[in-house]
N, C-alpha and C. Protein backbone atom coordinates (compact mmCIF):
# COMPACT_ATOMS: atom_id res chain seq x y z
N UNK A 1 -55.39 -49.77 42.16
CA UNK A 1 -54.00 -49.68 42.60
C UNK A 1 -53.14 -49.15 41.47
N UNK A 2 -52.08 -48.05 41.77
CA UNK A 2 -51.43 -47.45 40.81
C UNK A 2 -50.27 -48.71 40.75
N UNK A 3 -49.58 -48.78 39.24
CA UNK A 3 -48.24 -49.26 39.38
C UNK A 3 -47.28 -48.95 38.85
N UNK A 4 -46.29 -48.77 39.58
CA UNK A 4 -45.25 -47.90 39.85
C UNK A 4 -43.93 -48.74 39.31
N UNK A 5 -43.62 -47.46 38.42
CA UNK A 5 -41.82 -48.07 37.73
C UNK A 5 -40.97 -46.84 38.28
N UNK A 6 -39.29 -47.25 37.65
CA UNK A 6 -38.27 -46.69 38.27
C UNK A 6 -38.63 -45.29 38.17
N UNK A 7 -39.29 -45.27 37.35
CA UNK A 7 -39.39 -43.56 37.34
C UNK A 7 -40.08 -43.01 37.94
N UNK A 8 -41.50 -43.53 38.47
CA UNK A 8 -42.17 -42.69 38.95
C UNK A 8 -42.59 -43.35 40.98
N UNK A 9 -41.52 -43.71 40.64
CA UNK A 9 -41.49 -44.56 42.34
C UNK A 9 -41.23 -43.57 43.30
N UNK A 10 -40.46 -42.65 42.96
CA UNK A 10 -40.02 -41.89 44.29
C UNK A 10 -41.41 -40.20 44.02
N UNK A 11 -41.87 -39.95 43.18
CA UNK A 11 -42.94 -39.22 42.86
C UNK A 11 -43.99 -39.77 43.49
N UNK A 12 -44.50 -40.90 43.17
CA UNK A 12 -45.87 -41.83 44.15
C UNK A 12 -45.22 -41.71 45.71
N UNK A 13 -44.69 -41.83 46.03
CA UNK A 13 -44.19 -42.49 47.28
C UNK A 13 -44.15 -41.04 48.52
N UNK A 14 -43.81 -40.09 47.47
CA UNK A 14 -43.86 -38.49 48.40
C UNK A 14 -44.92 -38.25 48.63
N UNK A 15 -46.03 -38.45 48.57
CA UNK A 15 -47.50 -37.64 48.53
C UNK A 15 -47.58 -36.98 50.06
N UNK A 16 -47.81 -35.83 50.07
CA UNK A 16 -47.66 -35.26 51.38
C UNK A 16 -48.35 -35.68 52.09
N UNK A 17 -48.42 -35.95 53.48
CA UNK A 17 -49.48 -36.10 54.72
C UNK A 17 -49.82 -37.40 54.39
N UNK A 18 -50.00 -38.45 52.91
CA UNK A 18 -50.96 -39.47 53.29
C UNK A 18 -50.04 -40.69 52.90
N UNK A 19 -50.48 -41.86 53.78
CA UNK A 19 -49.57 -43.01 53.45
C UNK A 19 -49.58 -43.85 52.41
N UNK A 20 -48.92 -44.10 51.45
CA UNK A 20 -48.96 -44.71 50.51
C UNK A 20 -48.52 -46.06 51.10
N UNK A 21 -49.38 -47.13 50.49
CA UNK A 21 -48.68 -48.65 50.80
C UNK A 21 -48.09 -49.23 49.04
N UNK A 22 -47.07 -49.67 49.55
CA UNK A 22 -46.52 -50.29 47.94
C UNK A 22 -46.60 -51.66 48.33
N UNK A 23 -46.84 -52.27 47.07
CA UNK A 23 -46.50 -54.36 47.32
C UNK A 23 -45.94 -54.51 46.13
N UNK A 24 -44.53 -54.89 46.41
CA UNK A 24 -43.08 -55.69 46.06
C UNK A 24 -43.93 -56.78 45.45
N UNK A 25 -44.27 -56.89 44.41
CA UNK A 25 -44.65 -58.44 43.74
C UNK A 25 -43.64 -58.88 42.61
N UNK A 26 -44.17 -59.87 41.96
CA UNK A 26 -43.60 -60.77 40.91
C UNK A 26 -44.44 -61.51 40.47
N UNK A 27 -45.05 -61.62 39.13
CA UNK A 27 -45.78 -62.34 38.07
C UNK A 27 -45.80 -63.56 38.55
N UNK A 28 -45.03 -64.52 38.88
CA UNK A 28 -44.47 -65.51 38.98
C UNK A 28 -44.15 -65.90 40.28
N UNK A 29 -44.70 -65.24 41.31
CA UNK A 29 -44.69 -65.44 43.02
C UNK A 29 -46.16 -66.01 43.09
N UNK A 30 -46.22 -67.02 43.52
CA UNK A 30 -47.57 -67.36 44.17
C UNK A 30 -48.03 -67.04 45.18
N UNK A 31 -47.47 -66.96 46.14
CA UNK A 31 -48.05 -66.06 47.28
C UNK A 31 -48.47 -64.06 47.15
N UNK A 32 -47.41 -64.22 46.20
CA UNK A 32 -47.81 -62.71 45.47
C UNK A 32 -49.39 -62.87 44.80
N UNK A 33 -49.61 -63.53 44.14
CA UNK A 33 -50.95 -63.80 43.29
C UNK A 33 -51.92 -63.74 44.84
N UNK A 34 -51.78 -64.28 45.29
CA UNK A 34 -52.85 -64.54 46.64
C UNK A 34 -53.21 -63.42 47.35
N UNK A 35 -51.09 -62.63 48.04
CA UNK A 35 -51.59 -61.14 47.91
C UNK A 35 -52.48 -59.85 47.21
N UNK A 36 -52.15 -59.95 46.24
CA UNK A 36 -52.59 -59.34 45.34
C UNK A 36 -53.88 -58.66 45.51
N UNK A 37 -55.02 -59.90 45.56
CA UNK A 37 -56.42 -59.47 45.69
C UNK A 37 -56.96 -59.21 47.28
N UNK A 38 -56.35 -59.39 47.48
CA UNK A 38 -56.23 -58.97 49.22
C UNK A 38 -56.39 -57.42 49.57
N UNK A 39 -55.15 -56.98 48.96
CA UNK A 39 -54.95 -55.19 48.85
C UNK A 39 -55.84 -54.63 47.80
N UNK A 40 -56.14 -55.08 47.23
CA UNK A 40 -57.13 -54.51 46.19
C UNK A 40 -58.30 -54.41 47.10
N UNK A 41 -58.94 -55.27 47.75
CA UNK A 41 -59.84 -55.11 48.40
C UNK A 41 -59.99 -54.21 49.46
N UNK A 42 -58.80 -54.15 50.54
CA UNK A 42 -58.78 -53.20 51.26
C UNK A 42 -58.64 -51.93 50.80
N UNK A 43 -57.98 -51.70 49.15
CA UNK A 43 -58.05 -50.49 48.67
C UNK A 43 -59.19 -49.66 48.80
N UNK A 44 -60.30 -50.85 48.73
CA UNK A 44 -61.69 -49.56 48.64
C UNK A 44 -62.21 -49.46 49.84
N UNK A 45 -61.62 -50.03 51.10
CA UNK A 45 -62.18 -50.01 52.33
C UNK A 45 -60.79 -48.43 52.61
N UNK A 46 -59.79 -48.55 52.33
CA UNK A 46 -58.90 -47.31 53.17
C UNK A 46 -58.75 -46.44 52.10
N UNK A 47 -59.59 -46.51 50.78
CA UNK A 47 -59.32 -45.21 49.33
C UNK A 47 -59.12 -43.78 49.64
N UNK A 48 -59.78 -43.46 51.00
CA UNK A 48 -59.74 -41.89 50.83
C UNK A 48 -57.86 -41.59 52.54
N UNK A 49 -57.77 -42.39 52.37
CA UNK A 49 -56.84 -42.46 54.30
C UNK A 49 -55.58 -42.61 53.33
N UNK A 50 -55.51 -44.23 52.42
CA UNK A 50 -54.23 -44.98 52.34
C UNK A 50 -53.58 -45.07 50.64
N UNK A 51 -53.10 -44.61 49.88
CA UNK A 51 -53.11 -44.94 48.31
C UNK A 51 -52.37 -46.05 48.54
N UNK A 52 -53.05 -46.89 47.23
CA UNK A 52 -52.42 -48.44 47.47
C UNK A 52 -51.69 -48.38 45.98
N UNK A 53 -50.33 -49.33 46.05
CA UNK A 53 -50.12 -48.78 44.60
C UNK A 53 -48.85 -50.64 44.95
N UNK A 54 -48.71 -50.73 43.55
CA UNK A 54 -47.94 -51.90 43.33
C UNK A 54 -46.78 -51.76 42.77
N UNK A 55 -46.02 -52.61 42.70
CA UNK A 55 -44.01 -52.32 42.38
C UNK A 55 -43.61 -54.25 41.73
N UNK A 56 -43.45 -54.55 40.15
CA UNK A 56 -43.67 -55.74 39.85
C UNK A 56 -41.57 -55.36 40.27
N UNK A 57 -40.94 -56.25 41.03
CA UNK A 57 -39.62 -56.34 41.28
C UNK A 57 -38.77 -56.71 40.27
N UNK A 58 -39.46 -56.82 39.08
CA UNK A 58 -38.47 -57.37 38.15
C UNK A 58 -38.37 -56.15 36.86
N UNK A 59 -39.57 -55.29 37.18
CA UNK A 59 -39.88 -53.95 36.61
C UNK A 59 -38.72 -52.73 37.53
N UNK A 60 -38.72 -53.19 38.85
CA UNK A 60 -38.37 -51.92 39.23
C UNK A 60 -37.37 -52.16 40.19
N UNK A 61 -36.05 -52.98 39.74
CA UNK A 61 -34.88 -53.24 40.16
C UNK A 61 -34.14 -52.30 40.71
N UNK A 62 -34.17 -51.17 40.67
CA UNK A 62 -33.49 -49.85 41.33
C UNK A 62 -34.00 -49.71 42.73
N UNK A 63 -35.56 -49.44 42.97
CA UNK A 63 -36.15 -49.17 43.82
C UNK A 63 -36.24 -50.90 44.62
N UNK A 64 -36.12 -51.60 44.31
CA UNK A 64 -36.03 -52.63 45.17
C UNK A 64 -35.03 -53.06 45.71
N UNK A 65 -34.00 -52.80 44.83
CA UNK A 65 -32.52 -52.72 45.56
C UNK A 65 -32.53 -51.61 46.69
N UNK A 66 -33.13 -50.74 46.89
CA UNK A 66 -32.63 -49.37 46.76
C UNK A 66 -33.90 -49.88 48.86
N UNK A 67 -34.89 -50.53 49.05
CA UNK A 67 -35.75 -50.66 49.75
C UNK A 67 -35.16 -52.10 50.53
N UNK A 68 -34.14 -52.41 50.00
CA UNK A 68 -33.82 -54.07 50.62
C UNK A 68 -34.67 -54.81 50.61
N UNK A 69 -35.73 -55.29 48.87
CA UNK A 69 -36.59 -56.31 48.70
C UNK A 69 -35.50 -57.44 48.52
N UNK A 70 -35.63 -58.94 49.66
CA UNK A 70 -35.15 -59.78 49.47
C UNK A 70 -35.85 -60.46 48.89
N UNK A 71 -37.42 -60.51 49.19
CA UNK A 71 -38.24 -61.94 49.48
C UNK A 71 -39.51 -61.08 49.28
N UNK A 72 -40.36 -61.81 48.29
CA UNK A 72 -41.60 -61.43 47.95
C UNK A 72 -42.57 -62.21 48.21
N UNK A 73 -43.66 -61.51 48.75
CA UNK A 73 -44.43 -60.52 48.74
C UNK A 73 -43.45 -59.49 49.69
N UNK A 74 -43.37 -58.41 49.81
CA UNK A 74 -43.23 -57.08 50.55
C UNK A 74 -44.17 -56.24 50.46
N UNK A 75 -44.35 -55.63 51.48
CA UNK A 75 -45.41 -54.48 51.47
C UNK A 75 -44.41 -53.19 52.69
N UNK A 76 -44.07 -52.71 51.99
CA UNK A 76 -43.77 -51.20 52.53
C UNK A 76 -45.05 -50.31 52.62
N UNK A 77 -45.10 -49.63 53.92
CA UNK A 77 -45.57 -48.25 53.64
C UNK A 77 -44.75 -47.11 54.23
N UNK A 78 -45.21 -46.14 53.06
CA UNK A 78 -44.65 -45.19 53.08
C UNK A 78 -45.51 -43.97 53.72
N UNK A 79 -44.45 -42.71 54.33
CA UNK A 79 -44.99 -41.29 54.92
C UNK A 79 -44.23 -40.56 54.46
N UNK A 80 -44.82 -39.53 53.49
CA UNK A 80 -43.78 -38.74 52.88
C UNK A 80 -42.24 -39.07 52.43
N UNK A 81 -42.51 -39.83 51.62
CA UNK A 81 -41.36 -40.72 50.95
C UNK A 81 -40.36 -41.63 51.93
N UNK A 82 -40.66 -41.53 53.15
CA UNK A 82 -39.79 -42.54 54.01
C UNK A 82 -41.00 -43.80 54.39
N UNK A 83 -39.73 -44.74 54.29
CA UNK A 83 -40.85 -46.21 54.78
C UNK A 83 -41.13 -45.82 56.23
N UNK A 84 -42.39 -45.88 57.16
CA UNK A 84 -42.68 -46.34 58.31
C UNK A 84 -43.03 -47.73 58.64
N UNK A 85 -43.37 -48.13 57.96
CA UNK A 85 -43.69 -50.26 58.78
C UNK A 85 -43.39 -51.12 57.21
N UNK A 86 -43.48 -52.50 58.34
CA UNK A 86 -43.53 -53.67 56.53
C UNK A 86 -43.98 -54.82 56.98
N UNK A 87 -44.13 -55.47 56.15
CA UNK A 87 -43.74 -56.60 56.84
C UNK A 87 -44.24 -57.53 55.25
N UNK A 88 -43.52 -58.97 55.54
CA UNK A 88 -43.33 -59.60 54.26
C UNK A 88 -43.98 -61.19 54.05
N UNK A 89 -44.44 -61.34 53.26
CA UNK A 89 -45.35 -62.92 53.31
C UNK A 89 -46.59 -62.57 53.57
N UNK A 90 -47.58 -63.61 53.20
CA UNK A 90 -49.06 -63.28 53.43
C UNK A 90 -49.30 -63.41 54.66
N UNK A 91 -50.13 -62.14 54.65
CA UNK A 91 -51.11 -62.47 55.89
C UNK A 91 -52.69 -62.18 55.83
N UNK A 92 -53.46 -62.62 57.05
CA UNK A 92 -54.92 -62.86 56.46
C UNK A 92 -55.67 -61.21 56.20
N UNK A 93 -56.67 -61.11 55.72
CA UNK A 93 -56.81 -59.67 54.82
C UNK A 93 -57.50 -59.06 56.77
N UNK A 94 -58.19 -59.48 57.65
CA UNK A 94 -58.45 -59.07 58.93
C UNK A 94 -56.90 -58.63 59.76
N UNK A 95 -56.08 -59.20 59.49
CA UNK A 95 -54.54 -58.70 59.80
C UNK A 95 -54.00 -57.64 59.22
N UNK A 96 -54.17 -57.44 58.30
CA UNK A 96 -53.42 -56.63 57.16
C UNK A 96 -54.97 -55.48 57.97
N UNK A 97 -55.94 -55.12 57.66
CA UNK A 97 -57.00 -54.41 58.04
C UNK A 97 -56.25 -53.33 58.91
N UNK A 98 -56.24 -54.45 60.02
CA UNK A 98 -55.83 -54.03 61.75
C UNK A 98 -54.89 -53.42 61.48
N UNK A 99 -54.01 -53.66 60.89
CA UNK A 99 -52.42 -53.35 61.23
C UNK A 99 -52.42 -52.23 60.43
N UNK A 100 -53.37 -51.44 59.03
CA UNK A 100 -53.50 -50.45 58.65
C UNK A 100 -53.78 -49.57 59.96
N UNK A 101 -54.83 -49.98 60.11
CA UNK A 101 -55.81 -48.96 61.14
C UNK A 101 -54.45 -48.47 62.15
N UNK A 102 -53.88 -49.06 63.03
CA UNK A 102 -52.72 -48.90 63.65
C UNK A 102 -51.93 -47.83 63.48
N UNK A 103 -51.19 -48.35 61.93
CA UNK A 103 -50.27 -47.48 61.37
C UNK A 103 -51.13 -46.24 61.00
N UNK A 104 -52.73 -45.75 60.93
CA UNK A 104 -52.95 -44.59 60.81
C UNK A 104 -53.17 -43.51 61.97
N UNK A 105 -53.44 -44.48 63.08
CA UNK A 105 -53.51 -44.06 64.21
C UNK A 105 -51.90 -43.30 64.44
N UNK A 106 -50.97 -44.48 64.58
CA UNK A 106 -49.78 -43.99 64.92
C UNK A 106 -48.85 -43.08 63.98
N UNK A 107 -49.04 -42.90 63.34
CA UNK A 107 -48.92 -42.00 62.12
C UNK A 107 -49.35 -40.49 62.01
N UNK A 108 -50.24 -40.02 62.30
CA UNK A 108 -51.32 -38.62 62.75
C UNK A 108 -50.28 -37.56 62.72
């Protein structure tokens, strides 16, 4: 997973045609820690479809302001630099799976 500061947030986030997923974490979020290894894992199940890349919120205060991170964990994904879906808090790594597959379907 790439991780992404103010500077190079809106550069990661354009990649033409393919969806980038970002996760809104914090050192210091426990449910973030839980997330964490979750997306890593699915990273190598969606590596060639989905780039997975991370955003620590206390690193990248512009872009989280800038995305309306209230509440962490967040997971944005992105299509050519605009968010298409999110959704926030853990969920089980067979959820998160599905709900990729979805968003690549509906996405095309």
């Amino acid at each position: 997973m790439k991780t992404l500061t103010d500077a190079s947030f809106d550069a990661e986030i354009n990649t033409p045609n393919k969806l980038v997923l970002v996760d809104f974490f914090a050192i210091w979020c426990g449910p973030c820690q839980i997330l964490g290894p979750i997306l890593e894992k699915l990273s190598d199940n969606f590596k060639d479809r989905i780039i997975f890349a991370k955003a620590d919120v206390d690193q990248i205060p512009i872009n989280a302001q800038k995305f309306s991170v209230e509440r962490i964990p967040t997971v944005i994904v992105f299509k050519n630099g605009k968010p298409v879906n999110t959704f926030v808090g853990l969920m089980p790594e067979n959820t998160i799976n599905d709900w990729l597959e979805n968003l690549l379907k509906e996405t095309k």
